[in-house]
C-alpha atoms as a PDB file:
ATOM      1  CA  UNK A   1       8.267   9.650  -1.025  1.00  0.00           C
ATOM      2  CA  UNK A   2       9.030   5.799  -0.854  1.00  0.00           C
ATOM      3  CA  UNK A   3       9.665   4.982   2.805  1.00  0.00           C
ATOM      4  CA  UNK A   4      10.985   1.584   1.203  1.00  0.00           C
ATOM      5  CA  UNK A   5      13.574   3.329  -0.673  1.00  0.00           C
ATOM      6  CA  UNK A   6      16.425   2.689   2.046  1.00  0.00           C
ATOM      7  CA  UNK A   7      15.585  -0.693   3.175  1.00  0.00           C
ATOM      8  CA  UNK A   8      18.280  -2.893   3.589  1.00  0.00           C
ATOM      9  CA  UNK A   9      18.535  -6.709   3.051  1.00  0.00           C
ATOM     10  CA  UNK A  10      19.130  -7.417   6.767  1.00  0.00           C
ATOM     11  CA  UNK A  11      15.928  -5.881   7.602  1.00  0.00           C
ATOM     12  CA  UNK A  12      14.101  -8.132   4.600  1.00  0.00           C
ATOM     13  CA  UNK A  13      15.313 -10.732   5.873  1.00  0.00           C
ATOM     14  CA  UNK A  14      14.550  -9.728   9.699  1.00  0.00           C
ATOM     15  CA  UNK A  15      11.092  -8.839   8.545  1.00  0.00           C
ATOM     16  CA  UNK A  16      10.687 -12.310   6.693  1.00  0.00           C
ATOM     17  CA  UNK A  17      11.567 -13.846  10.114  1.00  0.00           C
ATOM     18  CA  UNK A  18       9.098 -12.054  11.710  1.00  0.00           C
ATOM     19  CA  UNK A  19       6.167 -12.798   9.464  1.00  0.00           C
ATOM     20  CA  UNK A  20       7.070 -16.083   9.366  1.00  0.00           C
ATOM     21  CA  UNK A  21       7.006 -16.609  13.289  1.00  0.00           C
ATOM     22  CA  UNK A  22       3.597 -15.070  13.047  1.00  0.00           C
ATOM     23  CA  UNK A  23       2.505 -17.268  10.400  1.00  0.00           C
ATOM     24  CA  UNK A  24       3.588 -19.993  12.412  1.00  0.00           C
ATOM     25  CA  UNK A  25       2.436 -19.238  15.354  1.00  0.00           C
ATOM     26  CA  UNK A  26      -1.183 -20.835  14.489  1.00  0.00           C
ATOM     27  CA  UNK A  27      -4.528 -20.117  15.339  1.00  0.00           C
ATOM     28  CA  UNK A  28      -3.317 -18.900  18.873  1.00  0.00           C
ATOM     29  CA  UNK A  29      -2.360 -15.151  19.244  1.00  0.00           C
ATOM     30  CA  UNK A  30       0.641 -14.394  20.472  1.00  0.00           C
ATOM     31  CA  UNK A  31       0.596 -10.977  21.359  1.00  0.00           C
ATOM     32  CA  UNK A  32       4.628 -10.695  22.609  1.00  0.00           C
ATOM     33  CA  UNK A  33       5.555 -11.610  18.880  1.00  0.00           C
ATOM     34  CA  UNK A  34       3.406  -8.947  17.392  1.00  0.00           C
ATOM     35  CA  UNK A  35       4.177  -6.502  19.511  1.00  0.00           C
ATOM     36  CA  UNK A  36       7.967  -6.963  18.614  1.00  0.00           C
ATOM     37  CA  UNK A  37       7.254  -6.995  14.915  1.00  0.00           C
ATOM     38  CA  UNK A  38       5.612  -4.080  15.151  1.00  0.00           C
ATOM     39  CA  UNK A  39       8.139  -2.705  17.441  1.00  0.00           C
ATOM     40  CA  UNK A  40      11.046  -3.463  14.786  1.00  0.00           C
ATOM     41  CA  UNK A  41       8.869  -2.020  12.058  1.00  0.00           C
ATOM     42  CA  UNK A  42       8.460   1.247  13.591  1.00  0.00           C
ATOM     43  CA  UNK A  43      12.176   1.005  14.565  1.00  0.00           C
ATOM     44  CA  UNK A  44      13.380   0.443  10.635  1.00  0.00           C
ATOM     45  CA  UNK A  45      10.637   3.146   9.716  1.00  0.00           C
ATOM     46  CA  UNK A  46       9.024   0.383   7.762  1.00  0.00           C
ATOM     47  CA  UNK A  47       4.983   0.602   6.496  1.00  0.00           C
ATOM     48  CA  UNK A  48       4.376  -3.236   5.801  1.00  0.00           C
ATOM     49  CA  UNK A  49       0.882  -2.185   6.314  1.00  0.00           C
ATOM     50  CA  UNK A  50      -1.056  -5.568   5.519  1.00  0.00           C
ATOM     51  CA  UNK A  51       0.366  -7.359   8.364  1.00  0.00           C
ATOM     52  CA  UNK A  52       0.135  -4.034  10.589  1.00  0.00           C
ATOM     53  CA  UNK A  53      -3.449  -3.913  10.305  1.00  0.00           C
ATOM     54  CA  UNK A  54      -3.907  -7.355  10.423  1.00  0.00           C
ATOM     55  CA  UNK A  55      -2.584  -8.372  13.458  1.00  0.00           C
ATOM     56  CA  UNK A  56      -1.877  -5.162  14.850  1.00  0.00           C
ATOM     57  CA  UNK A  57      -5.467  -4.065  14.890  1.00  0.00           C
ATOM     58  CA  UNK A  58      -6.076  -7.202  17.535  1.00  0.00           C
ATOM     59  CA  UNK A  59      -3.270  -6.054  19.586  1.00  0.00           C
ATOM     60  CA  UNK A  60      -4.800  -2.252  20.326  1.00  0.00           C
ATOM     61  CA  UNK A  61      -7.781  -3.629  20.686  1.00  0.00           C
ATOM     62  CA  UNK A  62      -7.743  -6.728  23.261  1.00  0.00           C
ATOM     63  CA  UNK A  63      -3.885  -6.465  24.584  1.00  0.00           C
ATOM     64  CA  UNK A  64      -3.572  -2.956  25.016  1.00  0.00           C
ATOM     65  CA  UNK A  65      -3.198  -2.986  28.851  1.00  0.00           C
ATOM     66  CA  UNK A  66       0.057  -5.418  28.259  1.00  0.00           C
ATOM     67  CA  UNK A  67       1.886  -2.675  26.625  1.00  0.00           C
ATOM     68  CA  UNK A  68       3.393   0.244  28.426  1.00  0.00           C
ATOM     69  CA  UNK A  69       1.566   3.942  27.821  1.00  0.00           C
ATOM     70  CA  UNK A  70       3.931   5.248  25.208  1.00  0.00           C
ATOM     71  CA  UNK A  71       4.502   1.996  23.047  1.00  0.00           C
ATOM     72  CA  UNK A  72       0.984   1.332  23.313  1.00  0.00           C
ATOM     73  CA  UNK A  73      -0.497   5.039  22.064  1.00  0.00           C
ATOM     74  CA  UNK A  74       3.000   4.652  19.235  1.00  0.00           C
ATOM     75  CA  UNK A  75       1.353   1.330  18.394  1.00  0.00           C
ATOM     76  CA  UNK A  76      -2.348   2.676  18.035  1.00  0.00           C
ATOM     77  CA  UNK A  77      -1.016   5.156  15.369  1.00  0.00           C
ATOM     78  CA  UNK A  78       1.145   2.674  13.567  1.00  0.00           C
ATOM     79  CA  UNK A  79      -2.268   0.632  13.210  1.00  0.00           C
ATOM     80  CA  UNK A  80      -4.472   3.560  12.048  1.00  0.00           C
ATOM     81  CA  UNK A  81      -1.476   4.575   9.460  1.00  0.00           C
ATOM     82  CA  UNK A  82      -1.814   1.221   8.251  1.00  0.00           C
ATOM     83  CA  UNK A  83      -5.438   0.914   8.448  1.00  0.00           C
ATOM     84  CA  UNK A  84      -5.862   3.566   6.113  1.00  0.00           C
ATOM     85  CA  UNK A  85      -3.313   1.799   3.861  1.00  0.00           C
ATOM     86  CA  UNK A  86      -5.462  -1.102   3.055  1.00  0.00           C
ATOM     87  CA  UNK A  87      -8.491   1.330   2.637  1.00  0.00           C
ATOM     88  CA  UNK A  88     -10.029   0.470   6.211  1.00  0.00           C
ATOM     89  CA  UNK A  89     -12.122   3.865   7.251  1.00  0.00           C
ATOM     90  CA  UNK A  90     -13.682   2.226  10.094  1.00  0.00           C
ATOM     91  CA  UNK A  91     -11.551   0.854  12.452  1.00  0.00           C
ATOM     92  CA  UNK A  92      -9.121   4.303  12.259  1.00  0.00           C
ATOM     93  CA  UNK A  93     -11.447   6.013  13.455  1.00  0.00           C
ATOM     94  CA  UNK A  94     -12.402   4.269  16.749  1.00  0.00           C
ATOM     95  CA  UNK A  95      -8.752   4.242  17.465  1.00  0.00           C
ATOM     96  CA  UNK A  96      -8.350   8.132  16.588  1.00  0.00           C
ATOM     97  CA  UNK A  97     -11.173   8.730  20.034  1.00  0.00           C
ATOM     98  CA  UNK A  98      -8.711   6.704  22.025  1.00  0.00           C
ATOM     99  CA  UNK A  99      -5.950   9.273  21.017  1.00  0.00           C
ATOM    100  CA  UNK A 100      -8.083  12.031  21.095  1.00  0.00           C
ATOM    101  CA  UNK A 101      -9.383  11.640  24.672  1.00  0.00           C
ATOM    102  CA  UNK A 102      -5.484  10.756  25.767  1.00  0.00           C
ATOM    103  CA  UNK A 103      -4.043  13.953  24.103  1.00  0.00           C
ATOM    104  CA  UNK A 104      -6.905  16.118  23.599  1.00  0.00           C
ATOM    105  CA  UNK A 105      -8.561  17.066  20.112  1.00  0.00           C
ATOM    106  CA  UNK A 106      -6.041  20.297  19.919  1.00  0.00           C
ATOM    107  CA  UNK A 107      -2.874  18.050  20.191  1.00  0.00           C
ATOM    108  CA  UNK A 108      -0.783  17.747  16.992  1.00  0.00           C
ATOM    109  CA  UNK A 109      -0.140  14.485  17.182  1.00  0.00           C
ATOM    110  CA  UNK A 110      -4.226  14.248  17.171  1.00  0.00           C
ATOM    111  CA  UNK A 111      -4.510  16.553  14.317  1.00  0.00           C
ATOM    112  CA  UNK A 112      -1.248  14.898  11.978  1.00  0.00           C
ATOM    113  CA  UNK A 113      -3.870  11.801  12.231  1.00  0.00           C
ATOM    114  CA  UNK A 114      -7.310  13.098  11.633  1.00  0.00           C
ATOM    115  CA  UNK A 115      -5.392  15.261   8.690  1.00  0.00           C
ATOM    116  CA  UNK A 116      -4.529  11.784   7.595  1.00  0.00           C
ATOM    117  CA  UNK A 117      -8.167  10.525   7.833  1.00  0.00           C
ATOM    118  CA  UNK A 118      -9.419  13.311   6.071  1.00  0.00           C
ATOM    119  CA  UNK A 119      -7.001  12.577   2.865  1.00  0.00           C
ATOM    120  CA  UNK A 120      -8.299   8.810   3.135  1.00  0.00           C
ATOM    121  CA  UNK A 121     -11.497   9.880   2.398  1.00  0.00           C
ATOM    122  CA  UNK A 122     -10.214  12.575  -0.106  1.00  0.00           C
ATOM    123  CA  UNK A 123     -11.299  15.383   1.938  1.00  0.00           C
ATOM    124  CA  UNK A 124      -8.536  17.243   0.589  1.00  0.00           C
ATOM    125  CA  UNK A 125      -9.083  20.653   1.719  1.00  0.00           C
ATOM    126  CA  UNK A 126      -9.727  19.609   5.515  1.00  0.00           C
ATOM    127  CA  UNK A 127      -6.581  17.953   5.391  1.00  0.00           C
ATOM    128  CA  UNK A 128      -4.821  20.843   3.965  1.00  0.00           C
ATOM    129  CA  UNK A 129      -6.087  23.244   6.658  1.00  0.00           C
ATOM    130  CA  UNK A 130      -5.231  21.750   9.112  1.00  0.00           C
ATOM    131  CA  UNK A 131      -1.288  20.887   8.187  1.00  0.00           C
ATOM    132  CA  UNK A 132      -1.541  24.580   7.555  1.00  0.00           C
ATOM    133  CA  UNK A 133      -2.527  25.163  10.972  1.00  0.00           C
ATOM    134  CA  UNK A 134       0.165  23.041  12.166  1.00  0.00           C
ATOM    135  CA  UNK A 135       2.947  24.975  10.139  1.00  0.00           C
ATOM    136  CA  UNK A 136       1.841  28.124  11.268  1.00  0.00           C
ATOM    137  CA  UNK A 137       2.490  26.717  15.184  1.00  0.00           C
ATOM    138  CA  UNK A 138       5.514  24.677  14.014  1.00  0.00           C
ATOM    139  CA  UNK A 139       6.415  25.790  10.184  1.00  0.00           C
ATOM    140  CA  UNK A 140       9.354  23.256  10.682  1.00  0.00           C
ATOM    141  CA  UNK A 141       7.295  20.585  10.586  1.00  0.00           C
ATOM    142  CA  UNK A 142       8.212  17.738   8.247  1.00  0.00           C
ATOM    143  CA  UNK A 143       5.370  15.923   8.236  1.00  0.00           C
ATOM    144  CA  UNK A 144       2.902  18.584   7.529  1.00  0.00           C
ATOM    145  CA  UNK A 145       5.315  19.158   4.488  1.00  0.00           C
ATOM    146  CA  UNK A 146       5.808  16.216   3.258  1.00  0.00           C
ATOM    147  CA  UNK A 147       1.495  15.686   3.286  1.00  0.00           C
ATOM    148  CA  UNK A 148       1.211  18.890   1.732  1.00  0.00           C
ATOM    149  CA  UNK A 149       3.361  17.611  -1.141  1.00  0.00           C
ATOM    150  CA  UNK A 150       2.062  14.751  -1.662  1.00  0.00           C
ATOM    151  CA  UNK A 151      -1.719  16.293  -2.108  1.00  0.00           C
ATOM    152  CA  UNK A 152      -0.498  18.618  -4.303  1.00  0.00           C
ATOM    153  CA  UNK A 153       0.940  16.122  -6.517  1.00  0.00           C
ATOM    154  CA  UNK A 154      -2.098  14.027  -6.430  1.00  0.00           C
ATOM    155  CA  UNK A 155      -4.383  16.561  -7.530  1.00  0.00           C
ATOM    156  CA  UNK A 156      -1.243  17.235 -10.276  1.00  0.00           C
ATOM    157  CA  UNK A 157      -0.816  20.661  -8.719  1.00  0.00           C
ATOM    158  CA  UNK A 158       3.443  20.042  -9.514  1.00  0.00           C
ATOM    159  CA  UNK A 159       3.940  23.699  -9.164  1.00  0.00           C
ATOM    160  CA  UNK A 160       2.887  24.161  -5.698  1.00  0.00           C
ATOM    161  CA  UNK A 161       4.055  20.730  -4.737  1.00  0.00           C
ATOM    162  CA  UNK A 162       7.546  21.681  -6.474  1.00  0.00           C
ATOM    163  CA  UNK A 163       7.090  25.455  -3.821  1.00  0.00           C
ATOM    164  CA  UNK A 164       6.462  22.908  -0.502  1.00  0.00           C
ATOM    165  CA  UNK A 165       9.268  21.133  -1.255  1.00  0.00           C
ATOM    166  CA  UNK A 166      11.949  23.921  -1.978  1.00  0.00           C
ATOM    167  CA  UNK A 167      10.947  24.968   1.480  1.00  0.00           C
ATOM    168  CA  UNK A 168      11.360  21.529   2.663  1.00  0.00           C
ATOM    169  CA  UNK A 169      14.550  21.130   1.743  1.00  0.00           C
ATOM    170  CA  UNK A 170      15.698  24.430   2.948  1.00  0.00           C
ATOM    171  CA  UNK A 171      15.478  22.940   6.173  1.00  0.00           C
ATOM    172  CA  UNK A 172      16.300  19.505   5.503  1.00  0.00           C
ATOM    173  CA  UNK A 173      18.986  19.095   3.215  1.00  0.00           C
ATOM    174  CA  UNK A 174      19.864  15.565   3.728  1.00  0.00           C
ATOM    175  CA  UNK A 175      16.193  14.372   2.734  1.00  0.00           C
ATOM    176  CA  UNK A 176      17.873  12.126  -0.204  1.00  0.00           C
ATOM    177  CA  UNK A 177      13.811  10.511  -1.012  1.00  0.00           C
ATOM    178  CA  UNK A 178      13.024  14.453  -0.855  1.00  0.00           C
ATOM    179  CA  UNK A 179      15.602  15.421  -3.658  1.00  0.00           C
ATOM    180  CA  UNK A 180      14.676  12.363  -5.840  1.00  0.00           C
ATOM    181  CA  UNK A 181      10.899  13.725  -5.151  1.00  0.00           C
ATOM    182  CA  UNK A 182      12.032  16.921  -6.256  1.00  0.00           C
ATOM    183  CA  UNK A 183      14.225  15.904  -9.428  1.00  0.00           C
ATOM    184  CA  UNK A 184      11.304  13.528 -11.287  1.00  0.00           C
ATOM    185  CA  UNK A 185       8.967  16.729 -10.823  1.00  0.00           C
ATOM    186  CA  UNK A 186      11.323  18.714 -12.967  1.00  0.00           C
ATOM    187  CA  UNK A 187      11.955  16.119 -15.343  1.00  0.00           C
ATOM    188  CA  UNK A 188       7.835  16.247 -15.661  1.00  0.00           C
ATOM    189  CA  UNK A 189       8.439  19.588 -17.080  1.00  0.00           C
ATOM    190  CA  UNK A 190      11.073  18.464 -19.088  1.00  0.00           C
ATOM    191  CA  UNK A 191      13.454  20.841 -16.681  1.00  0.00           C
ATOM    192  CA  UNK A 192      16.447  18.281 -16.900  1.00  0.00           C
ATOM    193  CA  UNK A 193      19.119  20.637 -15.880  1.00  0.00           C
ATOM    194  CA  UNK A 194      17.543  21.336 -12.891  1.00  0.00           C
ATOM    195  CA  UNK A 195      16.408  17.786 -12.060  1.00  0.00           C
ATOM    196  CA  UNK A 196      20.347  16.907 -12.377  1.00  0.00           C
ATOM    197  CA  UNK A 197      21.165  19.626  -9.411  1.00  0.00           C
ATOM    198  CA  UNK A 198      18.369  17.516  -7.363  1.00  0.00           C
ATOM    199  CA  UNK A 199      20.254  14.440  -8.009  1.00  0.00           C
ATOM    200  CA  UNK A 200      23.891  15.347  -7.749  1.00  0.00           C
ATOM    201  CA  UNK A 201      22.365  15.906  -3.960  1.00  0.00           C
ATOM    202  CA  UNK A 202      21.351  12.710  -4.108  1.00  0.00           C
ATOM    203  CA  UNK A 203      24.504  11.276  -5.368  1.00  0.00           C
ATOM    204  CA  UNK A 204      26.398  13.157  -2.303  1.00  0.00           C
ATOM    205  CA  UNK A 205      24.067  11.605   0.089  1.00  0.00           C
ATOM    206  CA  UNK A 206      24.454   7.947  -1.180  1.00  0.00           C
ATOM    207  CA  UNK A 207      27.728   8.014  -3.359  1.00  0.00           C
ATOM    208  CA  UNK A 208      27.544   4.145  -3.498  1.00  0.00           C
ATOM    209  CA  UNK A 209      24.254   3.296  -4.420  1.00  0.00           C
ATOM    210  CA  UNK A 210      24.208   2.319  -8.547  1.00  0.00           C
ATOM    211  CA  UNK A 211      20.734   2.958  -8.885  1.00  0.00           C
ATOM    212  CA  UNK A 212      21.131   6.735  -8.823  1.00  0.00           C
ATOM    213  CA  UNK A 213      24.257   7.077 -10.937  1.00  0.00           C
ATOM    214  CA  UNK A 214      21.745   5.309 -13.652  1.00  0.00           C
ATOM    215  CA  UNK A 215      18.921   7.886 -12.723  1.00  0.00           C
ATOM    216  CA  UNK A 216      21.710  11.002 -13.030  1.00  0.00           C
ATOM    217  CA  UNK A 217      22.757   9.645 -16.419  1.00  0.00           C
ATOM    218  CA  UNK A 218      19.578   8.793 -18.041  1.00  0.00           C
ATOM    219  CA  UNK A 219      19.176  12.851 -17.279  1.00  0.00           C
ATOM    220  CA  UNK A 220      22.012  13.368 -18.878  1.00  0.00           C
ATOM    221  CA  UNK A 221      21.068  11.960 -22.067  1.00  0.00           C
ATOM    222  CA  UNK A 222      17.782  13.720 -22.057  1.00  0.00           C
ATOM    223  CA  UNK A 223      19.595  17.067 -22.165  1.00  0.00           C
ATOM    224  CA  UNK A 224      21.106  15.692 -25.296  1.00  0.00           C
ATOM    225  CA  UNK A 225      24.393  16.643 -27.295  1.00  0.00           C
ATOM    226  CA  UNK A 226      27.762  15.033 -27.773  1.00  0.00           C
ATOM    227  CA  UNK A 227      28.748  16.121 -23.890  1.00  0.00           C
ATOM    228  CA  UNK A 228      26.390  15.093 -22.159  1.00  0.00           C
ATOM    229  CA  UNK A 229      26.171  11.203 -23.974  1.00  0.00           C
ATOM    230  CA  UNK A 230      29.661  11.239 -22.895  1.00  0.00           C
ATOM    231  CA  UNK A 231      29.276  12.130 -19.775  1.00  0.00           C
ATOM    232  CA  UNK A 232      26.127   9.610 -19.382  1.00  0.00           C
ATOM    233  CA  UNK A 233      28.064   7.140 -20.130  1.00  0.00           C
ATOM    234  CA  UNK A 234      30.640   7.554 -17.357  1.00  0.00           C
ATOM    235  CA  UNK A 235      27.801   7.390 -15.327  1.00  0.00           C
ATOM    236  CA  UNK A 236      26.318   4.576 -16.468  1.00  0.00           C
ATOM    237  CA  UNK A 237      30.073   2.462 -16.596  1.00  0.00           C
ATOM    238  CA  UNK A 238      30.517   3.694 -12.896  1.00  0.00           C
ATOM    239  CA  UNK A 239      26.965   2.269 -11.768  1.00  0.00           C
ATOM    240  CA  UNK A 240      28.450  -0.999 -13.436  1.00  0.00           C
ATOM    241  CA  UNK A 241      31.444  -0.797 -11.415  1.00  0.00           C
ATOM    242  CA  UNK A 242      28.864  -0.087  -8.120  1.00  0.00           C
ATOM    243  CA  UNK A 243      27.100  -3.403  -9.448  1.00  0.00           C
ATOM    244  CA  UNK A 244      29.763  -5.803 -10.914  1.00  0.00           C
ATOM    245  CA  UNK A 245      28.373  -7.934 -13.646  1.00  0.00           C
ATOM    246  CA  UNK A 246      31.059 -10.511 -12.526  1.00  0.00           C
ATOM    247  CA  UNK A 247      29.304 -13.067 -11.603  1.00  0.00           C
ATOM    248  CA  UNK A 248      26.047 -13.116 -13.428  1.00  0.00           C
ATOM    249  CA  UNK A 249      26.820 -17.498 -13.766  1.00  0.00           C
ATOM    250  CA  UNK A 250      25.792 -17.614 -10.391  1.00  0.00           C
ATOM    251  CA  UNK A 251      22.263 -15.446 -10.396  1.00  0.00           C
ATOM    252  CA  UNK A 252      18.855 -16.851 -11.210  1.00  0.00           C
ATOM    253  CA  UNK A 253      17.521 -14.315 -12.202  1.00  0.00           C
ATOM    254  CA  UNK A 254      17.979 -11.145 -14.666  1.00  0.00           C
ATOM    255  CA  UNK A 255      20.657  -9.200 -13.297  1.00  0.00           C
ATOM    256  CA  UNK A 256      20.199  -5.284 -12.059  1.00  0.00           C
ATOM    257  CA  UNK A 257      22.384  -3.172 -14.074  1.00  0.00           C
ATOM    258  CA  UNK A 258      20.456  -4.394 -17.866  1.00  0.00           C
ATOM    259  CA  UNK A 259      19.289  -0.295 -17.612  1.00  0.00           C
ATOM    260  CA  UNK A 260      23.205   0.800 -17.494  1.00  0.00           C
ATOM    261  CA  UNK A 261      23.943  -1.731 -20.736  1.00  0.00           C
ATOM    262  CA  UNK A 262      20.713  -0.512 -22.505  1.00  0.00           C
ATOM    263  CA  UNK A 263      22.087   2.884 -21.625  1.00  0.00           C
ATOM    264  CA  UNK A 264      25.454   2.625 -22.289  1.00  0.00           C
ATOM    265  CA  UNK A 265      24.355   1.507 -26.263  1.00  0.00           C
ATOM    266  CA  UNK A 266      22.064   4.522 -26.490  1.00  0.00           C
ATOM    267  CA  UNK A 267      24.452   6.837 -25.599  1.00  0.00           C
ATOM    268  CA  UNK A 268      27.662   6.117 -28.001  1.00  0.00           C
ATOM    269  CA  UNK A 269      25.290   5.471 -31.251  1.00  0.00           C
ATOM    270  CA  UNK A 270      23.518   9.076 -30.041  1.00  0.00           C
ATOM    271  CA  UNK A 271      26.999  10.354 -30.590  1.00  0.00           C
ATOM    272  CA  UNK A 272      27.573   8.193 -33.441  1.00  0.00           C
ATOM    273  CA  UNK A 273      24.556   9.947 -34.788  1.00  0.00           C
ATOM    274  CA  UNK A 274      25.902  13.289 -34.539  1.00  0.00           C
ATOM    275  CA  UNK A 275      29.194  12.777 -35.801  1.00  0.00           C
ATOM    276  CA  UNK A 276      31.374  13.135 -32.854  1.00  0.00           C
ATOM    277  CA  UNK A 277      34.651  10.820 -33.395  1.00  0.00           C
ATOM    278  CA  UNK A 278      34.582   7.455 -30.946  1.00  0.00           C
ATOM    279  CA  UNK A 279      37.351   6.389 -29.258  1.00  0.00           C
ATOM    280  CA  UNK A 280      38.694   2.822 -28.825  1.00  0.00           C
ATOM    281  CA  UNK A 281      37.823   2.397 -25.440  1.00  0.00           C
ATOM    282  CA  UNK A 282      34.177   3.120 -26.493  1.00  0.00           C
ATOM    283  CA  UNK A 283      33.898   1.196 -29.189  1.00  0.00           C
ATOM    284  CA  UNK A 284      34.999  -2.137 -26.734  1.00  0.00           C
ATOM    285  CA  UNK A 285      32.784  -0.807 -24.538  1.00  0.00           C
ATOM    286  CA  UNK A 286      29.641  -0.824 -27.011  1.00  0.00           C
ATOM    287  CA  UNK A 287      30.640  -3.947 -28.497  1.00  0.00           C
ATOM    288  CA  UNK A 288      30.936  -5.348 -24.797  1.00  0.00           C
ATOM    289  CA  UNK A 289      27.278  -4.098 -24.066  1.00  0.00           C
ATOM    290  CA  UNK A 290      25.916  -5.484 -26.982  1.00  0.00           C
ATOM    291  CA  UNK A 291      27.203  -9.125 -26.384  1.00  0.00           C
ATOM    292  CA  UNK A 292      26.089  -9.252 -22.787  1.00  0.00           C
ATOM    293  CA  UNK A 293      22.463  -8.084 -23.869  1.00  0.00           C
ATOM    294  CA  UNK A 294      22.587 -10.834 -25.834  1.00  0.00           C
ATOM    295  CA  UNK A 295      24.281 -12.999 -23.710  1.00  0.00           C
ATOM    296  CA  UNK A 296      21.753 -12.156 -21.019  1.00  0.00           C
ATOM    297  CA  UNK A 297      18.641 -12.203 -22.986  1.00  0.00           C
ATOM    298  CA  UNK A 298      18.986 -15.557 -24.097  1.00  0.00           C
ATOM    299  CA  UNK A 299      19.376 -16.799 -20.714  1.00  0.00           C
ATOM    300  CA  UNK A 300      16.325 -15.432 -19.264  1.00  0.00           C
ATOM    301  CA  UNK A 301      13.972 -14.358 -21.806  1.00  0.00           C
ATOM    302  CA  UNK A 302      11.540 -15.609 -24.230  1.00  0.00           C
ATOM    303  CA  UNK A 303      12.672 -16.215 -28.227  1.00  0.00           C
ATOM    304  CA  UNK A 304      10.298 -13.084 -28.744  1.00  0.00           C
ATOM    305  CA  UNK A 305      12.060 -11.004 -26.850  1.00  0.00           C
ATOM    306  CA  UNK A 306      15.165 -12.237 -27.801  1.00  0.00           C
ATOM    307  CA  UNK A 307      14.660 -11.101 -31.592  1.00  0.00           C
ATOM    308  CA  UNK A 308      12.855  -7.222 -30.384  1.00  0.00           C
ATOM    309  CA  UNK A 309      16.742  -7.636 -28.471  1.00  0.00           C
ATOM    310  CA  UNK A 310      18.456  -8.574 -31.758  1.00  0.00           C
ATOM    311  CA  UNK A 311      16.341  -5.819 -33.924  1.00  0.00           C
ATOM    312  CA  UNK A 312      17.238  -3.301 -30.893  1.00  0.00           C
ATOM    313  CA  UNK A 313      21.043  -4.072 -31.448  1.00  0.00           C
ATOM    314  CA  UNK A 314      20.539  -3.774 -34.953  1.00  0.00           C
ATOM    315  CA  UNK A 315      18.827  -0.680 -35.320  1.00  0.00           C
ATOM    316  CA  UNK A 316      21.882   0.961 -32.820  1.00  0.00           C
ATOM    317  CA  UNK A 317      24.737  -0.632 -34.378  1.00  0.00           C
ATOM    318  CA  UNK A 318      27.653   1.396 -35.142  1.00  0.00           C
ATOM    319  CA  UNK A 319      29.664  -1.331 -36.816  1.00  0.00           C
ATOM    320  CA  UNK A 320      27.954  -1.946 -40.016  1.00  0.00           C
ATOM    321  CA  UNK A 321      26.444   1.235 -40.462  1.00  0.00           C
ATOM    322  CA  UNK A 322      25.874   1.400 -44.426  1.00  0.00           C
END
């Protein structure tokens, strides 16, 4: 479950600040700036995991006394997270002793990390046992849950992973990355109906974000029939009001919301297709989504694309249909 998913521009553009105070910093280390990057990273629950281990790993190791207890045993994990990130077996586990003879071997913070270590090194079944262990202590435990899901799903083990997370989500019903987790396992089995209950608790939890009203619609018009295009395309218009196409002039680059038009043109020829009657609002609206995929294409793609764009509006067009 992206830990990305909710980051917000203020903290890119905090975190670009901070990277490029490091960067500027020169050969010399300054171990106050690091300490505060990593400080706001664990803060906005953000990996970043290359610089982490990069400079972090210097920090633990030769500026650890500058840091109080608690920051400086939150800091060690942060770095052994990361560590394990970029593939790094080594140094994680000289910094695991360090937590180990602080908290004891038994300790469940201790155990959340070795678990970790184990799954680095795709010792699967160590890491299982001993999230079990912790659940059986603490079966609230989100962490252990949220592991446990994610090894199932690696080893493609969707049914068990799809069990971990019902239970999950029992307990924490606001998990919105959980529910999207939740939703594209269903839609693996091609349980769409089910995947749109996932994401309608999604849509609750962030009514304003368009990405999501795209994501609930393009479920919709898997399920298929006259309904449920119409209803996709609601969707898809309201992710377009979320993400005004008003002032595409200004962008350079391709705007976000080419899935809703691409969308939006699928979904009125699929009723086309079966025969259910168009109204005049929908026809503007198709011939609207065509001309801005045009209109768009030709300012930012290729004259290759352009014509696969032209065949594409061809092969949907409701217009000329012979």
């Amino acid at each position: 479950m992206s830990e990305m998913l909710m980051l917000t521009s203020s903290d890119s553009i905090e975190i670009y600040r901070y990277e490029e105070k490091i960067r500027n910093s020169g050969r010399s280390f300054n171990w106050v700036l690091v300490r505060d990057t990593l400080r706001f990273l664990r803060k906005s629950k953000i990996r970043k995991s290359n610089l982490v281990s990069k400079y972090g790993l210097k920090l633990v190791t030769q500026y650890l006394n500058k840091l109080d207890d608690q920051e400086g045993y939150d800091t060690i994990e942060q770095v052994i997270i990361a560590c394990l990130d970029c593939g790094d077996e080594t140094n994680p586990k000289k910094l695991l002793e360090q937590l180990k003879s602080k908290f004891g071997k038994d300790s469940v913070r201790v155990q959340r990390i070795q678990a970790l270590c184990y799954e680095s090194n795709n010792q699967l079944a160590e890491a299982l046992q001993i999230f079990e262990s912790i659940l059986k202590k603490y079966p609230s435990d989100a962490l252990s849950m949220k592991r446990q899901v994610a090894i199932f799903k690696g080893q493609g083990n969707l049914n068990k992973a799809i069990q971990v997370l019902n239970a999950y989500l029992q307990i924490y019903m606001c998990d919105l990355e959980a529910w999207l987790e939740l939703s594209s396992f269903h839609i693996s089995y091609l349980s769409y109906s089910t995947a749109l209950y996932c994401l309608e608790e999604v849509l609750l939890n962030a009514p304003i974000n368009f990405v999501f009203y795209i994501k609930y619609a393009e479920t919709l018009y898997c399920l298929g029939g006259s309904e449920n295009y119409n209803s996709a395309i609601q969707y898809y218009t309201h992710s377009l009001e979320l993400n005004s196409p008003t002032e595409m002039d200004k962008l350079d680059h391709p705007p976000t919301f080419l899935p809703a038009i691409y969308g939006i043109i699928m979904s009125i020829y699929s009723m086309c297709e079966e025969g259910h009657p168009l109204k005049e609002s929908q026809l503007k609206l198709m011939e609207w989504a065509q001309n801005n995929l045009l209109i768009i294409t030709k300012k930012y793609s290729s004259n290759d694309k352009l014509n696969l764009v032209k065949h594409f509006i061809d092969s949907t067009d409701i217009f000329n249909k012979d």
